[in-house]
PDB file of N, CA and C in Angstrom:
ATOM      1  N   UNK A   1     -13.259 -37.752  33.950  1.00  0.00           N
ATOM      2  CA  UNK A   1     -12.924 -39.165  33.947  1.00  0.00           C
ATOM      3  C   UNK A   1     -11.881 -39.403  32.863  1.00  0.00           C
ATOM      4  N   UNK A   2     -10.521 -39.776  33.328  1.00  0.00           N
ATOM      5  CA  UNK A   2      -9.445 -40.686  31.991  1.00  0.00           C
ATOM      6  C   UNK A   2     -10.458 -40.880  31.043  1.00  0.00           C
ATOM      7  N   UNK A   3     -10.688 -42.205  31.425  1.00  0.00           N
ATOM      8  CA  UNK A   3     -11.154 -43.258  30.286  1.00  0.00           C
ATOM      9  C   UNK A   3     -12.589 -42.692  30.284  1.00  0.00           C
ATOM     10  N   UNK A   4     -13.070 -41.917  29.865  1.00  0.00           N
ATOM     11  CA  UNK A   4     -14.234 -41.282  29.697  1.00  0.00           C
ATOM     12  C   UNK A   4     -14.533 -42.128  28.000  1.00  0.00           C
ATOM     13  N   UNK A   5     -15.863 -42.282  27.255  1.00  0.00           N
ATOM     14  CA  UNK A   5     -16.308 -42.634  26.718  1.00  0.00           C
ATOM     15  C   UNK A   5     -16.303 -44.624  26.800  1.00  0.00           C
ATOM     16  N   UNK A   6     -14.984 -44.819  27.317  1.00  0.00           N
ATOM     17  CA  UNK A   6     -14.799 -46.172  27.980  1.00  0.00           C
ATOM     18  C   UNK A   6     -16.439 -47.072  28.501  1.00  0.00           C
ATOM     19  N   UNK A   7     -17.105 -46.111  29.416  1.00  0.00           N
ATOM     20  CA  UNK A   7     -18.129 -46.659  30.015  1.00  0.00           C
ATOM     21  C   UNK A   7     -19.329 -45.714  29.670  1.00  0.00           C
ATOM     22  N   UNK A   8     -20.009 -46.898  29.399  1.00  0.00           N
ATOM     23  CA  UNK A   8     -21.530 -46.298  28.642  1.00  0.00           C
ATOM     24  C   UNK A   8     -23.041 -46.990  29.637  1.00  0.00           C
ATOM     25  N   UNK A   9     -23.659 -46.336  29.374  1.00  0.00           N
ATOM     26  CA  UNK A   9     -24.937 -46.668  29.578  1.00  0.00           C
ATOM     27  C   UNK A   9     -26.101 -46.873  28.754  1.00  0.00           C
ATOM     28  N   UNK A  10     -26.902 -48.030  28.384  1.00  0.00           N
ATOM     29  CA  UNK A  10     -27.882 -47.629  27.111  1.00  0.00           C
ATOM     30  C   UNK A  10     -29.155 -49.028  28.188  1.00  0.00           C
ATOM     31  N   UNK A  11     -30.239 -47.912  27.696  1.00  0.00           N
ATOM     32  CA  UNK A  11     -31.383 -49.303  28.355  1.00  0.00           C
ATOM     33  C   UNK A  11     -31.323 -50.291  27.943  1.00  0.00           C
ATOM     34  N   UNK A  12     -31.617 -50.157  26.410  1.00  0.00           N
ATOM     35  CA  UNK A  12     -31.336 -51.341  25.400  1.00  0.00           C
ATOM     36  C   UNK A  12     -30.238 -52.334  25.867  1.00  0.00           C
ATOM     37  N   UNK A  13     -29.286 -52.032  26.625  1.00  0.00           N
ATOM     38  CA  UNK A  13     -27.892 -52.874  26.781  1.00  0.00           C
ATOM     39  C   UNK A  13     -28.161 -53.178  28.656  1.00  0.00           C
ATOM     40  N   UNK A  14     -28.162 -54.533  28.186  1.00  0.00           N
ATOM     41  CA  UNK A  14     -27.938 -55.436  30.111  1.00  0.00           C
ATOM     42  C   UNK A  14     -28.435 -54.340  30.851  1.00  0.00           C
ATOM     43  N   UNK A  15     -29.933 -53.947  30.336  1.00  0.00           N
ATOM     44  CA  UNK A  15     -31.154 -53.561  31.658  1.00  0.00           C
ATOM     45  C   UNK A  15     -30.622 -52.403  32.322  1.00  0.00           C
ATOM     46  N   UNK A  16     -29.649 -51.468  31.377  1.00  0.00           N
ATOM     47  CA  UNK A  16     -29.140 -49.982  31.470  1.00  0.00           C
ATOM     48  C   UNK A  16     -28.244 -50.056  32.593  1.00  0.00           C
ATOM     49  N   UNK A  17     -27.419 -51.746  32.786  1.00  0.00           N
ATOM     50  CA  UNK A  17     -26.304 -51.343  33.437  1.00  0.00           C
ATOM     51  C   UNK A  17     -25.078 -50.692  32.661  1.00  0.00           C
ATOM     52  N   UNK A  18     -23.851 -49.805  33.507  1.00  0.00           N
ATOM     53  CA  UNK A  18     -22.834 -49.395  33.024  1.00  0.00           C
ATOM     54  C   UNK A  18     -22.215 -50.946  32.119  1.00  0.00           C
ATOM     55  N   UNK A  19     -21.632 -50.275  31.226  1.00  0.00           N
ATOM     56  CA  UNK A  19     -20.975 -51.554  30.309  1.00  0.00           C
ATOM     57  C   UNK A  19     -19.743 -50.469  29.669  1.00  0.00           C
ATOM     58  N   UNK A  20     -19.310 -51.729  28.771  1.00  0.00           N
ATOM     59  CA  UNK A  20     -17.540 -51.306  28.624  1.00  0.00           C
ATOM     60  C   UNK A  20     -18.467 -51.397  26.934  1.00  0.00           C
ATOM     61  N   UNK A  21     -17.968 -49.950  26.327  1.00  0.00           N
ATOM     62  CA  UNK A  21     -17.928 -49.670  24.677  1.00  0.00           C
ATOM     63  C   UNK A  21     -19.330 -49.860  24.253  1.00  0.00           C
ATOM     64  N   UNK A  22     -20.605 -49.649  24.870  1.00  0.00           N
ATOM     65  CA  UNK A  22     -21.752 -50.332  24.232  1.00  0.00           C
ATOM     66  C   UNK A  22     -21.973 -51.589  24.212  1.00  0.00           C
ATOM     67  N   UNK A  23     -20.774 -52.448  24.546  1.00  0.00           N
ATOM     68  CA  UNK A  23     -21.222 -54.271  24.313  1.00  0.00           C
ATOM     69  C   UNK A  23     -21.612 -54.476  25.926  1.00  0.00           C
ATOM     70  N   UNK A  24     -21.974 -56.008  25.765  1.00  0.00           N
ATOM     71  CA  UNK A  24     -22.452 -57.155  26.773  1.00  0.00           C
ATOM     72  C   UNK A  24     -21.780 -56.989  27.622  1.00  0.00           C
ATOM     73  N   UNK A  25     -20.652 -56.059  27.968  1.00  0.00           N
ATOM     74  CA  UNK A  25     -20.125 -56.201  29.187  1.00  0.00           C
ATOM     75  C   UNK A  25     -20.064 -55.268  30.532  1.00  0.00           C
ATOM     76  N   UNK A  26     -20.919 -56.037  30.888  1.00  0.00           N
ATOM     77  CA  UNK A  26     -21.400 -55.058  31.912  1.00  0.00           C
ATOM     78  C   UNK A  26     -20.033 -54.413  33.198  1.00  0.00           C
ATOM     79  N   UNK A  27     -20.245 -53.514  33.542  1.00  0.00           N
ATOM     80  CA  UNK A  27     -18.593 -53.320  34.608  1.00  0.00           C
ATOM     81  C   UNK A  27     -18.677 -53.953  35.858  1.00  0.00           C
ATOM     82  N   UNK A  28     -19.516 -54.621  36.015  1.00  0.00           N
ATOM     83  CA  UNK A  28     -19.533 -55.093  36.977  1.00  0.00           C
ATOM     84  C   UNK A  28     -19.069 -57.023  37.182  1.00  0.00           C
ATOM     85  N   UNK A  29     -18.996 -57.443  36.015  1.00  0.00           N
ATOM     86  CA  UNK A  29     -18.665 -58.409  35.458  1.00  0.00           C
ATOM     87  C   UNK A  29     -17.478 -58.172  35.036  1.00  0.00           C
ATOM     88  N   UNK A  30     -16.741 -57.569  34.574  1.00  0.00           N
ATOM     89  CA  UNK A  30     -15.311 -56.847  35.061  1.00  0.00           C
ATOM     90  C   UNK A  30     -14.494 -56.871  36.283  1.00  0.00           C
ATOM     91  N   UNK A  31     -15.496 -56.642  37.148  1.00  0.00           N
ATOM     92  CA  UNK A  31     -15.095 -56.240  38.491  1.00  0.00           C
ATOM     93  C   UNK A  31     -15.086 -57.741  38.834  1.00  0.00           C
ATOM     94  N   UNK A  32     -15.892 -58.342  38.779  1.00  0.00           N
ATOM     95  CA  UNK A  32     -15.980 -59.946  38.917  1.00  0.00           C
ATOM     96  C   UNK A  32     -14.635 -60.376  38.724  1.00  0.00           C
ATOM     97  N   UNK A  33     -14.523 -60.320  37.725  1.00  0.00           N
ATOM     98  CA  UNK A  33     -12.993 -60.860  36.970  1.00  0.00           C
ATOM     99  C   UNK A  33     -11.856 -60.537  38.008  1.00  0.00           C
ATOM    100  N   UNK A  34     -12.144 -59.302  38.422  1.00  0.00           N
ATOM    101  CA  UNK A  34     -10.329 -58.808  38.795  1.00  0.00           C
ATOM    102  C   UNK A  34     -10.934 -59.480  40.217  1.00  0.00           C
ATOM    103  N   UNK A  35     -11.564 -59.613  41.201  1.00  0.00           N
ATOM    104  CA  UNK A  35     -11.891 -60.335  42.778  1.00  0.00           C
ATOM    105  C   UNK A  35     -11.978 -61.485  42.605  1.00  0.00           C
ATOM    106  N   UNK A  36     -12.100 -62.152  40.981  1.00  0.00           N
ATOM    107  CA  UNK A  36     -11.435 -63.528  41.361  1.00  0.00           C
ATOM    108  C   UNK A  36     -10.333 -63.628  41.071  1.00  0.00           C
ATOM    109  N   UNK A  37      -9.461 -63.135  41.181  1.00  0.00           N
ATOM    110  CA  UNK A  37      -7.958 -62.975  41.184  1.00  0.00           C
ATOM    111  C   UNK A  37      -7.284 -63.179  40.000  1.00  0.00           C
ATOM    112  N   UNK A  38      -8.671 -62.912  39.050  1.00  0.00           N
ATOM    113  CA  UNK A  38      -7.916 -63.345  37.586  1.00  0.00           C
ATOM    114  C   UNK A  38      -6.861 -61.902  36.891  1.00  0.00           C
ATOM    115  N   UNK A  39      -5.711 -62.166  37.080  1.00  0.00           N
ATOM    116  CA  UNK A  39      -4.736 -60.864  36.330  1.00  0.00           C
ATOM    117  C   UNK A  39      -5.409 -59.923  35.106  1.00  0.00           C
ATOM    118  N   UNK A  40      -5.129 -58.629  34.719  1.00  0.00           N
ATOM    119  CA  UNK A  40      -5.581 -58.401  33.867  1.00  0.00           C
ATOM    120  C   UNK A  40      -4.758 -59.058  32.327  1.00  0.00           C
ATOM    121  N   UNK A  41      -3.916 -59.569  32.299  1.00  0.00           N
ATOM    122  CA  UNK A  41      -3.481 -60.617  31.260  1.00  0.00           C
ATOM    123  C   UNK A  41      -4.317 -61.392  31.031  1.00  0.00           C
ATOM    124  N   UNK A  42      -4.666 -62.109  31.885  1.00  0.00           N
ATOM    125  CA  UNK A  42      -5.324 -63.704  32.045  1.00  0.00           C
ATOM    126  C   UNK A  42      -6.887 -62.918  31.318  1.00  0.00           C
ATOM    127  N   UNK A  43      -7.529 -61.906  31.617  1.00  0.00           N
ATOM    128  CA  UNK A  43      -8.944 -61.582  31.425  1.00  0.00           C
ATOM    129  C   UNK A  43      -8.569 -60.961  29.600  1.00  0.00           C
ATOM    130  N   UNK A  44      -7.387 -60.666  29.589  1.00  0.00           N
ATOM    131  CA  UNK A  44      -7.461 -59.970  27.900  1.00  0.00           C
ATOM    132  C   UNK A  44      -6.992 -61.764  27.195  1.00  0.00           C
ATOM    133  N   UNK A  45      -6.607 -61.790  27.893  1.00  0.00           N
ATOM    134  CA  UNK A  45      -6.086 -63.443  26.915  1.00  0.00           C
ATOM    135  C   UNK A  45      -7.446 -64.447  27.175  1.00  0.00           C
ATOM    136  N   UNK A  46      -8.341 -64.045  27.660  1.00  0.00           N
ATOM    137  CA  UNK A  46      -9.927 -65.138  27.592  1.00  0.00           C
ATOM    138  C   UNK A  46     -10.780 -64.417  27.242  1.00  0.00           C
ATOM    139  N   UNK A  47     -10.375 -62.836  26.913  1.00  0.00           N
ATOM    140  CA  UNK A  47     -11.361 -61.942  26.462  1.00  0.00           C
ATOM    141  C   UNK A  47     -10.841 -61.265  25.695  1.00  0.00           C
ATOM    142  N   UNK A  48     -10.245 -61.260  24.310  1.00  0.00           N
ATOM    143  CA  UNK A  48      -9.654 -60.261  23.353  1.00  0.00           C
ATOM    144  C   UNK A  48     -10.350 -58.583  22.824  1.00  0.00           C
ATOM    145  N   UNK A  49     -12.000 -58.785  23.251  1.00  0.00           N
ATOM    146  CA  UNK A  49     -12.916 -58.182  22.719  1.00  0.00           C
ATOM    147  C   UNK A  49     -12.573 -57.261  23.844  1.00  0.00           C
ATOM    148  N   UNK A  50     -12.022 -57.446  25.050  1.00  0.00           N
ATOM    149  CA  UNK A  50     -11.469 -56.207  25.932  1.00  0.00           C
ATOM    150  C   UNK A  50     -10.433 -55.496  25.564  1.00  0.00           C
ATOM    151  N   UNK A  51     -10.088 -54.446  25.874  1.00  0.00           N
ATOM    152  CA  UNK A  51      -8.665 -53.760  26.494  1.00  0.00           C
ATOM    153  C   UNK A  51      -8.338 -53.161  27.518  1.00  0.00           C
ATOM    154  N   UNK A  52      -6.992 -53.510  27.489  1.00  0.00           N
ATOM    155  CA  UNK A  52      -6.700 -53.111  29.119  1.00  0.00           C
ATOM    156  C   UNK A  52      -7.311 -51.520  29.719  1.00  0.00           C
ATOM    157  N   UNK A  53      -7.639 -51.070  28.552  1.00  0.00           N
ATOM    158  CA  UNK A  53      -8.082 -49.429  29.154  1.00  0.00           C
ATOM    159  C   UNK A  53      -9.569 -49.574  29.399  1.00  0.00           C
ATOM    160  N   UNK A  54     -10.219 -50.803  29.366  1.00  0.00           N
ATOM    161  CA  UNK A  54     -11.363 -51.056  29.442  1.00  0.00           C
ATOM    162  C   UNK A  54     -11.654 -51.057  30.851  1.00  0.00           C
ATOM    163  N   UNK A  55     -10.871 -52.115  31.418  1.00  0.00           N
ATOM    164  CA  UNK A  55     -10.563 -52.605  32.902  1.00  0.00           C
ATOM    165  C   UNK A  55      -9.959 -51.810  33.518  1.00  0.00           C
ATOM    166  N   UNK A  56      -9.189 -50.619  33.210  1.00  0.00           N
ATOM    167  CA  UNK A  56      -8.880 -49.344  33.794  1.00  0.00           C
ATOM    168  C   UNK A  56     -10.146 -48.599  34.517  1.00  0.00           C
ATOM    169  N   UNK A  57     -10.872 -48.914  33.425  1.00  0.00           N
ATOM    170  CA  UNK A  57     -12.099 -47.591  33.100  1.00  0.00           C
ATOM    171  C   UNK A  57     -12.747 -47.966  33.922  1.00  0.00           C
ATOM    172  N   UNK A  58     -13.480 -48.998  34.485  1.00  0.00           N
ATOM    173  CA  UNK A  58     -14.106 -50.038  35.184  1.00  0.00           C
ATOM    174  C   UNK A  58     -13.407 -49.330  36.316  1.00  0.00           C
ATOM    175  N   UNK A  59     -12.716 -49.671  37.065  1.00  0.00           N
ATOM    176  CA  UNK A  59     -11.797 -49.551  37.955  1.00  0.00           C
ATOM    177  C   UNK A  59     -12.073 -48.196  38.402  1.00  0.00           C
ATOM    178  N   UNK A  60     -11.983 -47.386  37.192  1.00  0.00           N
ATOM    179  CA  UNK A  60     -12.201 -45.713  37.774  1.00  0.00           C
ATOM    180  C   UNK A  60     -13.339 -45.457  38.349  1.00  0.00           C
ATOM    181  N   UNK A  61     -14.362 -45.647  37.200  1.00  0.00           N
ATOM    182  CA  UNK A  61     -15.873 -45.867  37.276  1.00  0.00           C
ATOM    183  C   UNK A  61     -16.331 -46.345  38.869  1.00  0.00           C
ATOM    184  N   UNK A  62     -15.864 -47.576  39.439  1.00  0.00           N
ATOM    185  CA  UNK A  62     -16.156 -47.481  40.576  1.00  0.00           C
ATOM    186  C   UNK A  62     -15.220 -46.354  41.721  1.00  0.00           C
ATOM    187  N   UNK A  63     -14.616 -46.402  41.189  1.00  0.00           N
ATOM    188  CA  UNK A  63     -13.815 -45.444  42.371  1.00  0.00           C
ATOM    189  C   UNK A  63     -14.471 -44.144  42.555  1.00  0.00           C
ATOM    190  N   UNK A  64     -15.041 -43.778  41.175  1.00  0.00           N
ATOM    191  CA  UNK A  64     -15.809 -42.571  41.043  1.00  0.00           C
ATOM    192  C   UNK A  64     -17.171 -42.932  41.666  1.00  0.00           C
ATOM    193  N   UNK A  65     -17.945 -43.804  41.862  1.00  0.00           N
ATOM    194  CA  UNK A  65     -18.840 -44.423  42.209  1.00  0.00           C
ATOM    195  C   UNK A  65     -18.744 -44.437  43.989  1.00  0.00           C
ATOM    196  N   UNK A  66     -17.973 -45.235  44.584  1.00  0.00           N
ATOM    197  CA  UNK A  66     -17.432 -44.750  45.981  1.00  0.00           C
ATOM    198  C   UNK A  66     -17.122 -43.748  46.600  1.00  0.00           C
ATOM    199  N   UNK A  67     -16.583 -42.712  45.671  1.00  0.00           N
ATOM    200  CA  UNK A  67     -15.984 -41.174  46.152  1.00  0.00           C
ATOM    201  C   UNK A  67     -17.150 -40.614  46.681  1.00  0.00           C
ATOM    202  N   UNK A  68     -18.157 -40.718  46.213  1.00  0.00           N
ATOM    203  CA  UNK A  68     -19.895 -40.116  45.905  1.00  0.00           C
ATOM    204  C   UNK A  68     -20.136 -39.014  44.858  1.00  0.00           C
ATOM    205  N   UNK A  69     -18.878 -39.106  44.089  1.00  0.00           N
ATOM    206  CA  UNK A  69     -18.687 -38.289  43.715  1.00  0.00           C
ATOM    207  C   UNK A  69     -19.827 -37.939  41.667  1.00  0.00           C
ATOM    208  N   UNK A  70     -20.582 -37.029  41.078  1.00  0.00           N
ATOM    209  CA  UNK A  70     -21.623 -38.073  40.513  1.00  0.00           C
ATOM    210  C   UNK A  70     -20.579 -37.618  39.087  1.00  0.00           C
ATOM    211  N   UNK A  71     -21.165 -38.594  38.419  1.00  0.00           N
ATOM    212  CA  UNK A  71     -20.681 -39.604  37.285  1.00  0.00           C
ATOM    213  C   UNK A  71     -21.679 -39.534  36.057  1.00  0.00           C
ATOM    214  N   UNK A  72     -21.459 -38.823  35.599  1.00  0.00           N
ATOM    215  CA  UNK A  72     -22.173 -38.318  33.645  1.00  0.00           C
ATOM    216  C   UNK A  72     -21.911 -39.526  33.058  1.00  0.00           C
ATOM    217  N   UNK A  73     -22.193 -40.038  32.290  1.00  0.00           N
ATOM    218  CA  UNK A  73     -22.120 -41.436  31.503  1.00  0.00           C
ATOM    219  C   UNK A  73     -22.882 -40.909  30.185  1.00  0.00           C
ATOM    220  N   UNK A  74     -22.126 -40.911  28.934  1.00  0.00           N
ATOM    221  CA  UNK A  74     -23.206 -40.483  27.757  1.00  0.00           C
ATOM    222  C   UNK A  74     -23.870 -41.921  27.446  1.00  0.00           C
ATOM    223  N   UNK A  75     -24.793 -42.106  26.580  1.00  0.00           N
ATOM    224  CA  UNK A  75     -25.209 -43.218  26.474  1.00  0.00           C
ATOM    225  C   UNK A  75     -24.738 -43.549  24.946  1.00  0.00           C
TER     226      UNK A  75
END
């Protein structure tokens, strides 16, 4: 995975969904962001606590997720 360490997993964190860096943000709430057509500008300029390699990572993460392909996540 690129953006490998990008996406984490911890129980402790949003009920051991994938999240971006250990924080509150789950990738799937990410994914939210970009299907409401919000640009990735528009999501770093209402979300500074992101980076764009965050929303990359996200992006991969599912793609890797669809491929079927399986997906190590350190926690």
């Amino acid at each position: 995975m690129k953006y490998a360490g990008r996406i984490t997993i911890n129980p402790s964190i949003c009920h051991g969904k994938p999240c971006i860096r250990g924080m509150r943000w789950p990738v799937e709430v990410v994914l939210d962001l970009l299907l409401s057509e919000m640009s990735i500008a528009e999501i770093l300029e209402d979300h500074p606590e992101l980076e764009k390699e965050d929303i990359w990572a996200s992006l991969e993460y599912a793609k890797l997720l669809v491929s079927g392909k399986s997906v190590n996540i350190a926690a």
